[in-house]
Protein backbone atom coordinates (compact mmCIF):
# COMPACT_ATOMS: atom_id res chain seq x y z
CA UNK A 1 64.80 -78.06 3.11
CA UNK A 2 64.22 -76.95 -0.58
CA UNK A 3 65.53 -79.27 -3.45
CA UNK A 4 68.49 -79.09 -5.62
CA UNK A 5 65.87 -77.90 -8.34
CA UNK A 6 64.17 -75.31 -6.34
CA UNK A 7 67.86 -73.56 -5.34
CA UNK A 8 69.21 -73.74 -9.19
CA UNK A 9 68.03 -74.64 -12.26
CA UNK A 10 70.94 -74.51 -14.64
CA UNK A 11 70.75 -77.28 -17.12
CA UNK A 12 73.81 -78.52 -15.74
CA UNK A 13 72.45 -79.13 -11.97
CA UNK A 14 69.08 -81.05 -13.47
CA UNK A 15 70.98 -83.37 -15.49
CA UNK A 16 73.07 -84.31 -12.40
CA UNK A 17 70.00 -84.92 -10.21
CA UNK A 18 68.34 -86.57 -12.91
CA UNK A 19 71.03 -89.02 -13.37
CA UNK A 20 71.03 -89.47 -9.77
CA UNK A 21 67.51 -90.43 -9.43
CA UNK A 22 68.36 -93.03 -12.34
CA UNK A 23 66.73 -91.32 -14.98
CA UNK A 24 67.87 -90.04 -18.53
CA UNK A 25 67.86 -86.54 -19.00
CA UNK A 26 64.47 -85.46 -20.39
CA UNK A 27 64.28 -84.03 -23.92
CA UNK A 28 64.91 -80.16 -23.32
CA UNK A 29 63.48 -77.68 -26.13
CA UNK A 30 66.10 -76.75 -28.45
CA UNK A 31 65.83 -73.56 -31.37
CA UNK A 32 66.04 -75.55 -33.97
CA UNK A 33 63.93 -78.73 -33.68
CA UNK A 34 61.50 -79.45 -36.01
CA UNK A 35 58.17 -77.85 -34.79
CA UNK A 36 55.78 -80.96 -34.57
CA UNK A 37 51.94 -81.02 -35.30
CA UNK A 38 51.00 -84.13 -33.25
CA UNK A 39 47.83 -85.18 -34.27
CA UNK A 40 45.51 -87.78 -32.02
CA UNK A 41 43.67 -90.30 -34.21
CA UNK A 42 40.94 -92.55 -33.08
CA UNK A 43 40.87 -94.95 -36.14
CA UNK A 44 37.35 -96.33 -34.81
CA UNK A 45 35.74 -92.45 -35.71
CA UNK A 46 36.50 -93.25 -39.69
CA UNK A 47 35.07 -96.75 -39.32
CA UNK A 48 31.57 -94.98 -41.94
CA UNK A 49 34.59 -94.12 -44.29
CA UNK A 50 37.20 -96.59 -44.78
CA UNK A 51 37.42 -100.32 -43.85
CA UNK A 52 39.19 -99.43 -40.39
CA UNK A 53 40.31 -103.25 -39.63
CA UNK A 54 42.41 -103.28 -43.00
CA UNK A 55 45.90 -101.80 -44.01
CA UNK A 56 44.27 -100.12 -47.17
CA UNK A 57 41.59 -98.32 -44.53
CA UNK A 58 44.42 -97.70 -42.66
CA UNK A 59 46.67 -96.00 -45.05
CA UNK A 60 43.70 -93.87 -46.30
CA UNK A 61 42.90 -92.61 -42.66
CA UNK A 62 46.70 -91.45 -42.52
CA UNK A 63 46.30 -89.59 -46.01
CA UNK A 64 43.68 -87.80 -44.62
CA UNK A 65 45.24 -86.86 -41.40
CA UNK A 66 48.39 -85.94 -43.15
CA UNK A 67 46.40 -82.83 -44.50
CA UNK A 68 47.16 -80.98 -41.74
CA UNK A 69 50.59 -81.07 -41.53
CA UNK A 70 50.92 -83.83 -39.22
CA UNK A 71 54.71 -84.78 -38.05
CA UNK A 72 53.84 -87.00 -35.34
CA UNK A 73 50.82 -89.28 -35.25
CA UNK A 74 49.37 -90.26 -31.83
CA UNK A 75 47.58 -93.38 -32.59
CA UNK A 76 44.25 -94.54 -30.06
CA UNK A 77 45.59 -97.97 -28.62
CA UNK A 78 42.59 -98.37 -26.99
CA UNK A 79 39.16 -97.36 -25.89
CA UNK A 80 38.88 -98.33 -22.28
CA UNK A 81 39.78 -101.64 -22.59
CA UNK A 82 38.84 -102.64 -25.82
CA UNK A 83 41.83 -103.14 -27.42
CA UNK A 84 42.66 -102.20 -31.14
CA UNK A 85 45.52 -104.26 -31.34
CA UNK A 86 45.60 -108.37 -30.55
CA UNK A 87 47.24 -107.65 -27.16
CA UNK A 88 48.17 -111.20 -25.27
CA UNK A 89 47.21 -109.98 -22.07
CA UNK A 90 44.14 -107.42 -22.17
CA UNK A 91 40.71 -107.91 -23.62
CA UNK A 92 37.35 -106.85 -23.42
CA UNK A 93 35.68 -109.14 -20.91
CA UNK A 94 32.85 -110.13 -23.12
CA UNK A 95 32.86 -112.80 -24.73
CA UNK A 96 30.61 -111.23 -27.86
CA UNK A 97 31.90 -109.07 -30.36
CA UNK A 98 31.28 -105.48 -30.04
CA UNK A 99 28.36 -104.65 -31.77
CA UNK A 100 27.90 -101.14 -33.14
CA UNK A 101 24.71 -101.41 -32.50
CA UNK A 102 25.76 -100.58 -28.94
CA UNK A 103 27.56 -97.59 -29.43
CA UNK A 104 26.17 -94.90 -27.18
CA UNK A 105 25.59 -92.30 -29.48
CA UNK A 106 23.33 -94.32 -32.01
CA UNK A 107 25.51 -94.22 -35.54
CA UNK A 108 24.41 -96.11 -38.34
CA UNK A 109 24.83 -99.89 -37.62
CA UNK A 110 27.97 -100.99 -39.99
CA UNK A 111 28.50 -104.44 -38.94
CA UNK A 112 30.95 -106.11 -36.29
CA UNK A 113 34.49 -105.28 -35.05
CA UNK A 114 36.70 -106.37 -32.68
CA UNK A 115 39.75 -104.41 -33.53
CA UNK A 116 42.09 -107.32 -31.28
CA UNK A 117 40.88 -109.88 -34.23
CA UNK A 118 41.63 -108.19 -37.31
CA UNK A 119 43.06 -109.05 -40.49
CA UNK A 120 45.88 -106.77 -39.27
CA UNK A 121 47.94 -106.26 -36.51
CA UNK A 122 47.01 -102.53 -36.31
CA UNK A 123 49.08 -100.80 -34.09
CA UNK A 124 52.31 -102.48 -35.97
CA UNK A 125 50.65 -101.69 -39.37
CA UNK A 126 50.21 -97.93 -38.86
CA UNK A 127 53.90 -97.74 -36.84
CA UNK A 128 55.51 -99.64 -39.98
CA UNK A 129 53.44 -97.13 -42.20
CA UNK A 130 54.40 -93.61 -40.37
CA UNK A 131 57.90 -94.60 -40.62
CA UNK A 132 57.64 -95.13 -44.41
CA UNK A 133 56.22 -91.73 -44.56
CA UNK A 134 58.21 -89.59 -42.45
CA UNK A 135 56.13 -89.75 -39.43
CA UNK A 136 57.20 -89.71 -35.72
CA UNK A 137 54.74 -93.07 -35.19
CA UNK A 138 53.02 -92.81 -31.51
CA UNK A 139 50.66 -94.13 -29.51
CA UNK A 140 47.34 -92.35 -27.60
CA UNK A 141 47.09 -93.98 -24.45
CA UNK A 142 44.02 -93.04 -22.52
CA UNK A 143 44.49 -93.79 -18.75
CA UNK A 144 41.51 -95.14 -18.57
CA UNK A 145 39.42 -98.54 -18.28
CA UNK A 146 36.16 -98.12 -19.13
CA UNK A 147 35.21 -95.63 -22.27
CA UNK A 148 31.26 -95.82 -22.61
CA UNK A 149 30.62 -97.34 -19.33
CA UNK A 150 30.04 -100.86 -19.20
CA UNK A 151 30.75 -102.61 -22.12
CA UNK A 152 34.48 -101.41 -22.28
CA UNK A 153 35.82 -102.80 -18.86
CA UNK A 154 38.73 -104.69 -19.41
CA UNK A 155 39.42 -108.49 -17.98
CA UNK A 156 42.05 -107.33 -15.95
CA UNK A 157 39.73 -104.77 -14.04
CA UNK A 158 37.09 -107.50 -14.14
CA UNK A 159 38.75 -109.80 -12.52
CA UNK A 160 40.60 -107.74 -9.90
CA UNK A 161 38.09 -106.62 -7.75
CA UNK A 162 40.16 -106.33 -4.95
CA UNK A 163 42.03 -103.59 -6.85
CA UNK A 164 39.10 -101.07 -7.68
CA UNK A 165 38.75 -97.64 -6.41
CA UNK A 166 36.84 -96.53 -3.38
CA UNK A 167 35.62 -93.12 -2.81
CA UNK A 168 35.09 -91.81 0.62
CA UNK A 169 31.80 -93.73 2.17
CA UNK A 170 34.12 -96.78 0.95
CA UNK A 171 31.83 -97.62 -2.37
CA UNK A 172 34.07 -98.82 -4.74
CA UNK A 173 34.37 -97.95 -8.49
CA UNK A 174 35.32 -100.29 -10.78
CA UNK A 175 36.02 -97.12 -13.37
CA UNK A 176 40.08 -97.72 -12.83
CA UNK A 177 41.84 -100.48 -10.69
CA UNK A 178 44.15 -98.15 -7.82
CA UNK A 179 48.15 -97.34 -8.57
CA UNK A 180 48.47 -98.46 -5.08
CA UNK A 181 48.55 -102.25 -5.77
CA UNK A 182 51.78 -103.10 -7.10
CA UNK A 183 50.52 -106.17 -9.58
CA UNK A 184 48.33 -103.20 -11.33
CA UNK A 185 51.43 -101.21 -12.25
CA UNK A 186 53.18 -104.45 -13.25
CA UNK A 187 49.97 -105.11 -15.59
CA UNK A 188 50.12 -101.80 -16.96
CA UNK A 189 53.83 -101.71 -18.09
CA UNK A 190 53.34 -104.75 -19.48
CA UNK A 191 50.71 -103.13 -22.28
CA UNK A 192 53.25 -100.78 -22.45
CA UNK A 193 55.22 -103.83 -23.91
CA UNK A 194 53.58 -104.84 -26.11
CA UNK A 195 53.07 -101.35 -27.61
CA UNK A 196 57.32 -100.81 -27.46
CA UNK A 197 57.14 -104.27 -28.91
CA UNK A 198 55.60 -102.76 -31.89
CA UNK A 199 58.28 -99.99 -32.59
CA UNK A 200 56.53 -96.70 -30.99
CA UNK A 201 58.66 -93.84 -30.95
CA UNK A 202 56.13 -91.93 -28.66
CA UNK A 203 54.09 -93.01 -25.29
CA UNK A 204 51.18 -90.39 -24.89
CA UNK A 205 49.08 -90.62 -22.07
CA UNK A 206 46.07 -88.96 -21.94
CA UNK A 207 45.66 -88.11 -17.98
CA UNK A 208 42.20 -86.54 -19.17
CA UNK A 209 40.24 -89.46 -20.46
CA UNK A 210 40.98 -91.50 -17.11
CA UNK A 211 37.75 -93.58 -17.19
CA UNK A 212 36.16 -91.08 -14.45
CA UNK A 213 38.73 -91.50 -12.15
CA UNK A 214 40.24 -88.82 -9.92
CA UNK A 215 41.42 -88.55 -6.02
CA UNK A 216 37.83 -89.42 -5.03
CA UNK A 217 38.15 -92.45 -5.81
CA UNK A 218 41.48 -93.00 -4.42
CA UNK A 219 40.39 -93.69 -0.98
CA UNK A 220 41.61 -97.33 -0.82
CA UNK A 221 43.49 -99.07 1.89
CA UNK A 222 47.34 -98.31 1.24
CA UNK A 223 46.36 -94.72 0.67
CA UNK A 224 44.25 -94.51 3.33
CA UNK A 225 46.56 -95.46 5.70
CA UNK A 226 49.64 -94.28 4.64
CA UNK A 227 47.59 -90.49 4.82
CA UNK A 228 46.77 -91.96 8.60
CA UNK A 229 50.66 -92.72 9.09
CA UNK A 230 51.78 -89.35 7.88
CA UNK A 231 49.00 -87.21 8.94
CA UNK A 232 48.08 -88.93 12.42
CA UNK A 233 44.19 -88.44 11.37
CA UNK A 234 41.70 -89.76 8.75
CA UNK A 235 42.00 -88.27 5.35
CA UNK A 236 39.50 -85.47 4.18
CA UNK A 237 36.08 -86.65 2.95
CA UNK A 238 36.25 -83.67 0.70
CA UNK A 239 37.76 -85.44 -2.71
CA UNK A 240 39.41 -81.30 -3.26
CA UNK A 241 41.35 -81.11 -0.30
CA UNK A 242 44.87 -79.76 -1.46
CA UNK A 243 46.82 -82.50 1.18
CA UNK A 244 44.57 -85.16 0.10
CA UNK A 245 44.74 -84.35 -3.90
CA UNK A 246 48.69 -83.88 -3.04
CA UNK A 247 49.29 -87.06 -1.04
CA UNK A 248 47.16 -89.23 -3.88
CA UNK A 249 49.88 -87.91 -6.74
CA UNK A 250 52.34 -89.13 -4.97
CA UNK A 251 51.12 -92.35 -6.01
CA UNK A 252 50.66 -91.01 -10.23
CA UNK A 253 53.82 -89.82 -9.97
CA UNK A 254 55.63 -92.73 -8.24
CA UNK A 255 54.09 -94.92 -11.33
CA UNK A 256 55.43 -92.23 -13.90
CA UNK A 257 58.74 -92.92 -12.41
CA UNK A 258 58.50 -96.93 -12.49
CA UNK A 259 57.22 -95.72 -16.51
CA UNK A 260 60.60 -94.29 -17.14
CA UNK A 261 63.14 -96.24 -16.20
CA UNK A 262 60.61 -99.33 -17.90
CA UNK A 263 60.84 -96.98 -21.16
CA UNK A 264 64.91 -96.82 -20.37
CA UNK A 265 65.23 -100.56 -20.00
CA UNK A 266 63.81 -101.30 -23.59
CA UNK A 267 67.08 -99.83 -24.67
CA UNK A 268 65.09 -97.53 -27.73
CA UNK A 269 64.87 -93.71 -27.02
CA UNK A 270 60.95 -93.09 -26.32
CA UNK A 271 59.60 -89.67 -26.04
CA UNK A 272 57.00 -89.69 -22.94
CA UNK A 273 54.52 -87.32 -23.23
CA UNK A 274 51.47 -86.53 -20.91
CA UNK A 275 48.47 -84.27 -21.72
CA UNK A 276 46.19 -82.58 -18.56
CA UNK A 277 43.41 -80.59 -18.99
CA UNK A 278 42.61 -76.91 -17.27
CA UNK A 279 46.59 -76.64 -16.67
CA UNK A 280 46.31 -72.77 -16.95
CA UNK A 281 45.97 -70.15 -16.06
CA UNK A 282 46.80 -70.45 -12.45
CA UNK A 283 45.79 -72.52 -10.02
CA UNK A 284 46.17 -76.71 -9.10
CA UNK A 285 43.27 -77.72 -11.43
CA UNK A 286 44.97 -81.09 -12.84
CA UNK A 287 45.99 -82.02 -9.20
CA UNK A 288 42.65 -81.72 -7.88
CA UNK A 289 41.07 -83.49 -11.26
CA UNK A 290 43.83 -86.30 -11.81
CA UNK A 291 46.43 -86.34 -8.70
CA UNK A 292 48.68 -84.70 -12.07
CA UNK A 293 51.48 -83.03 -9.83
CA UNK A 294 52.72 -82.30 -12.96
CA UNK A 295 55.57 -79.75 -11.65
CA UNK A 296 57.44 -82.38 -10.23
CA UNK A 297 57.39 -84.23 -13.01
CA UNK A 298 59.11 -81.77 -14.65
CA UNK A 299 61.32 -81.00 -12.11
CA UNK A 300 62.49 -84.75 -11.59
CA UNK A 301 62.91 -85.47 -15.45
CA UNK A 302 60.23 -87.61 -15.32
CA UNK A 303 58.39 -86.39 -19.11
CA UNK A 304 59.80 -85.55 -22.48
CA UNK A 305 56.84 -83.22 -23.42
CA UNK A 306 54.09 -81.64 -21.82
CA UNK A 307 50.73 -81.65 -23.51
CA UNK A 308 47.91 -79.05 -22.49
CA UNK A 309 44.70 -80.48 -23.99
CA UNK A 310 43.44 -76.84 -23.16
CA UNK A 311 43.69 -73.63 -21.33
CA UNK A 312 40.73 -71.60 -19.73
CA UNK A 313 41.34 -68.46 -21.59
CA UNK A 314 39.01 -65.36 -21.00
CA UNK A 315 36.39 -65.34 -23.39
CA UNK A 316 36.63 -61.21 -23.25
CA UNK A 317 40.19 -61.39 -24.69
CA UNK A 318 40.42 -65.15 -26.32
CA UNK A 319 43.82 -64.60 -28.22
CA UNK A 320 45.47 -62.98 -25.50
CA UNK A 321 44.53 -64.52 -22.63
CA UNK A 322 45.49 -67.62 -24.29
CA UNK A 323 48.78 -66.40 -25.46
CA UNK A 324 48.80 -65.59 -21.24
CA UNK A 325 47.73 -68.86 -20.41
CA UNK A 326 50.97 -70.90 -22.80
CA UNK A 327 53.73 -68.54 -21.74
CA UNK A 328 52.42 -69.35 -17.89
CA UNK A 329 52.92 -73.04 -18.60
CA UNK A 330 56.52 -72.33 -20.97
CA UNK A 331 57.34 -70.36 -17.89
CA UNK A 332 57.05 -73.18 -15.18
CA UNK A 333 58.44 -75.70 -17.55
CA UNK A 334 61.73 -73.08 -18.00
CA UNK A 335 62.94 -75.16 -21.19
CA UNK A 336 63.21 -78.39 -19.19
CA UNK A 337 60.94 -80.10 -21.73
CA UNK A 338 58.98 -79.57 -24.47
CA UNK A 339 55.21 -78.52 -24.68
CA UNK A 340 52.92 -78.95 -27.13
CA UNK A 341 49.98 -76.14 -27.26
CA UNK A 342 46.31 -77.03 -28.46
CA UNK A 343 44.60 -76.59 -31.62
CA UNK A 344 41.43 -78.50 -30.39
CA UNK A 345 38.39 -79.08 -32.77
CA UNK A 346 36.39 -80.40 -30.28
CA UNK A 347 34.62 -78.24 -27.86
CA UNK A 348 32.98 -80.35 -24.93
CA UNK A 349 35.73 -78.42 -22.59
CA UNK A 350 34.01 -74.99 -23.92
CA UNK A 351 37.28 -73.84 -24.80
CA UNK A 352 38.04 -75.38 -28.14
CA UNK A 353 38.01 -73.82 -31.78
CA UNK A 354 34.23 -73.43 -31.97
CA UNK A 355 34.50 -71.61 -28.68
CA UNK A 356 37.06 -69.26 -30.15
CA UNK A 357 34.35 -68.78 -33.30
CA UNK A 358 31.71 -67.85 -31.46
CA UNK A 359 33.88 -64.99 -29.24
CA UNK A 360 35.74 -63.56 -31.92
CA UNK A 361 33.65 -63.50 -34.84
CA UNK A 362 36.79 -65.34 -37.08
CA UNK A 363 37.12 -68.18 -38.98
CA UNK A 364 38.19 -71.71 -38.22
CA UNK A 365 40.77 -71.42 -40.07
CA UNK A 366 41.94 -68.21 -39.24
CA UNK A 367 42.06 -69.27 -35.55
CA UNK A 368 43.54 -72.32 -35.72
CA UNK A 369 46.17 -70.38 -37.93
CA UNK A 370 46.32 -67.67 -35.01
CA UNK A 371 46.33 -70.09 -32.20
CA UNK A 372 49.43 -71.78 -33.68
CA UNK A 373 51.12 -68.92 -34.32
CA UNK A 374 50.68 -68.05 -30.91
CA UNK A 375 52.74 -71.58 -30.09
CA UNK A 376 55.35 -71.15 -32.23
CA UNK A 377 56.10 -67.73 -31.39
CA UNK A 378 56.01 -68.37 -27.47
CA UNK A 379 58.64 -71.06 -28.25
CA UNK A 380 56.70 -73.98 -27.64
CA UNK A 381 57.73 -77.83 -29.12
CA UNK A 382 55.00 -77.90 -31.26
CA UNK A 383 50.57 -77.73 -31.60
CA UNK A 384 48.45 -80.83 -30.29
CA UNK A 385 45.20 -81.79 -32.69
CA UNK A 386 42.88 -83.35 -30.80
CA UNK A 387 41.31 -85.31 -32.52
CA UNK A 388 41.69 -85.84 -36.17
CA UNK A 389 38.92 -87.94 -37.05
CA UNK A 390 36.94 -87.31 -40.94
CA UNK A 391 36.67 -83.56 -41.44
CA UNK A 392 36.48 -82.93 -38.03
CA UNK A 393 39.12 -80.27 -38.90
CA UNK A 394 37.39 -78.63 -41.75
CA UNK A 395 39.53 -78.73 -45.85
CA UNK A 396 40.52 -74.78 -44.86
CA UNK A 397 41.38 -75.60 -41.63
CA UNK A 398 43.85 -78.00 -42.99
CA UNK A 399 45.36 -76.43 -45.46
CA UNK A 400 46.41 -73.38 -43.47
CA UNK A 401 48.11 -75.67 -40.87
CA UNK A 402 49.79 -77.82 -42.99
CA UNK A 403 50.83 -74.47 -44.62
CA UNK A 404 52.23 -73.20 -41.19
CA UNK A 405 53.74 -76.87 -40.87
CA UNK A 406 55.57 -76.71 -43.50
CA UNK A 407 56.42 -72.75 -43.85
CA UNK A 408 57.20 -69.93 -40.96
CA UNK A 409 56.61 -72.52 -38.26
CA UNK A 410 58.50 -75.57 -39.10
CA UNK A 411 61.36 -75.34 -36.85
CA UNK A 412 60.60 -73.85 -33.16
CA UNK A 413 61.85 -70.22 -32.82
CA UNK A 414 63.31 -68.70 -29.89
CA UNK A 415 61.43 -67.98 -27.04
CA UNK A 416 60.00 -64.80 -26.12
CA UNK A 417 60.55 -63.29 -23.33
């Protein structure tokens, strides 16, 4: 039998099943609201620049971001499970400090850090700080628990074993303990504590940096045989398969919906966000990649905003394919929350800015310009910078955003249809 959402979609129908299934209604786009430029910040990329494990560093990294126009800050709370914050119940497992020396790429040695032991409490510093300015303060979770394998697992992985992926042959992974187990969701919403603790107005969670986990490695007991229970045969050795891939969401999205009624509990209004990768066009990429049925999280109220880290435009039409590609995903969402296109410097997906130089023949600038305009005309939320780390986005590249920012796209415009 379809669902109330599939047989009407009138705002007035989803916020009566929402409140039915417990949850508050999710913050729908509105003309009006201010158009945000959330920017991602990974404090450890300006650690050559600034002191990084001191408010002064701090408060310098934040001027610089704030050349683009940022409204919302999306702070990294970790990387893997190195914690950048002294959090009481996560910590890298060894018992050394984290030498650069170690860092996989090979920077220039610049001494010792262990974010958790800093002068400051970071994550409270730079929350304290974005409110002072004007900033929507947030936090970039990556789902993940490992970042550099080995020498970012986190104690809780380590010492859960029982809890650790498996993929198919029944190897395990220790990449990311399974949403199966109960006490791993209770672990995880307790971080999540500890970050409401410190006065976060936004939860982002990256469901693309997942520490290498996807549905292949999801092939541990509970979801083994609850597939045998419903199914009446083994599950699929192919990782792909679209029952397999569907029936392992069921467990993402079951933990989203333990997420939001946590978030509710706190009793202070939280925007959830969640960013997938490859969402469009077409197709059940981010299901396949990350069990992200992210559809039904729409449907069921589950997010505030949706975040596409990036879209596989056509490198034949780049501008139009992508403006294709965001009205696909406005489309689907139908106003039921807010999405946040990308303007993404980085190009390891092949799709980002210097992607866009290299087809076109334009500027950095004048893309990122374009690509925003493309947002804010298609009535999306707002533009996601991914990351904003020391001139990563180039001084022109700034300017005309933060020009856009504050200009022609500061409030979100009516849809077009």
């Amino acid at each position: 039998m379809a669902s109330p959402v599939s047989i009407c979609r009138r705002p007035c129908c989803i916020l009566s099943l929402v409140l039915a299934l417990g949850f508050a209604a999710p913050a729908i786009a509105q003309e009006n609201e201010p158009f945000e430029v959330a920017a991602w910040v990974d404090h450890f990329d300006f650690y050559t620049i600034y002191d990084t494990e001191k408010a002064a560093g701090l408060a310098q990294i934040l001027d610089h971001v704030q050349e683009t126009g940022a409204t919302t800050i999306l702070w990294r709370n970790c990387g893997g499970s190195t914690m950048r914050y002294p959090s009481q119940i996560e910590t890298h497992h060894h018992s050394s400090r984290l030498d650069k020396r170690r860092v996989a790429d090979g920077r220039e040695i610049a001494g010792w850090v262990r974010y958790g032991e800093a002068e400051v409490d970071i994550i409270a510093t730079v929350v304290k700080m974005c409110k002072e300015r004007g900033l929507k303060p947030g936090i970039h979770w990556p789902f993940e628990e490992t970042h550099w394998a080995l020498w970012t697992v986190g104690r809780y992985n380590f010492e859960h074993p029982q809890y650790w992926g498996r993929d198919a042959a029944g190897r395990p992974w220790w990449g990311r303990v399974s949403l199966a187990y109960e006490p791993v969701i209770e672990h995880k919403l307790a971080l999540v504590d500890e970050l409401v603790d410190r006065g976060i107005e936004v939860l982002f969670i990256d469901f693309w940096r997942t520490g290498g986990w996807s549905p292949a490695y999801e092939y541990v007991d509970p979801i083994v045989e609850a597939y045998r229970s419903r199914y009446g045969e083994d599950p699929p050795s192919d990782a792909r398969d679209p029952r397999w891939c569907r029936h392992v969401a069921g467990y993402v999205t079951e933990f989203l919906r333990k997420l939001r009624r946590h978030l509710q509990a706190s009793g202070r209004s939280i925007e959830l966000a969640v960013g997938l990768p490859e969402i469009a066009p077409g197709g059940d990429e981010p299901l396949a990649r990350c069990a992200a049925d992210w559809r039904s999280w729409v449907e069921e109220g589950l997010i505030d905003t949706l975040v596409i880290n990036y879209v596989t435009w056509d490198k034949e039409a780049p501008l139009e394919s992508t403006r294709a590609a965001y009205r696909e995903v406005l489309d689907a969402v139908d106003g039921r929350c807010r999405v946040w296109c990308p303007v993404q410097q980085y190009n390891y997906s092949r799709f980002g800015l210097p992607a866009y130089e290299q087809a076109t023949g334009k500027s950095n600038a004048e893309l990122a310009e374009a690509l925003a305009r493309i947002a804010h005309e298609e009535g999306a939320g707002g533009i996601s910078l991914e990351c904003v780390d020391y001139n990563n986005y180039r001084s022109a590249t700034r300017e005309a955003l933060r020009k856009l920012a504050k200009g022609e796209c500061r409030f979100v415009e009516k849809r077009r249809r």
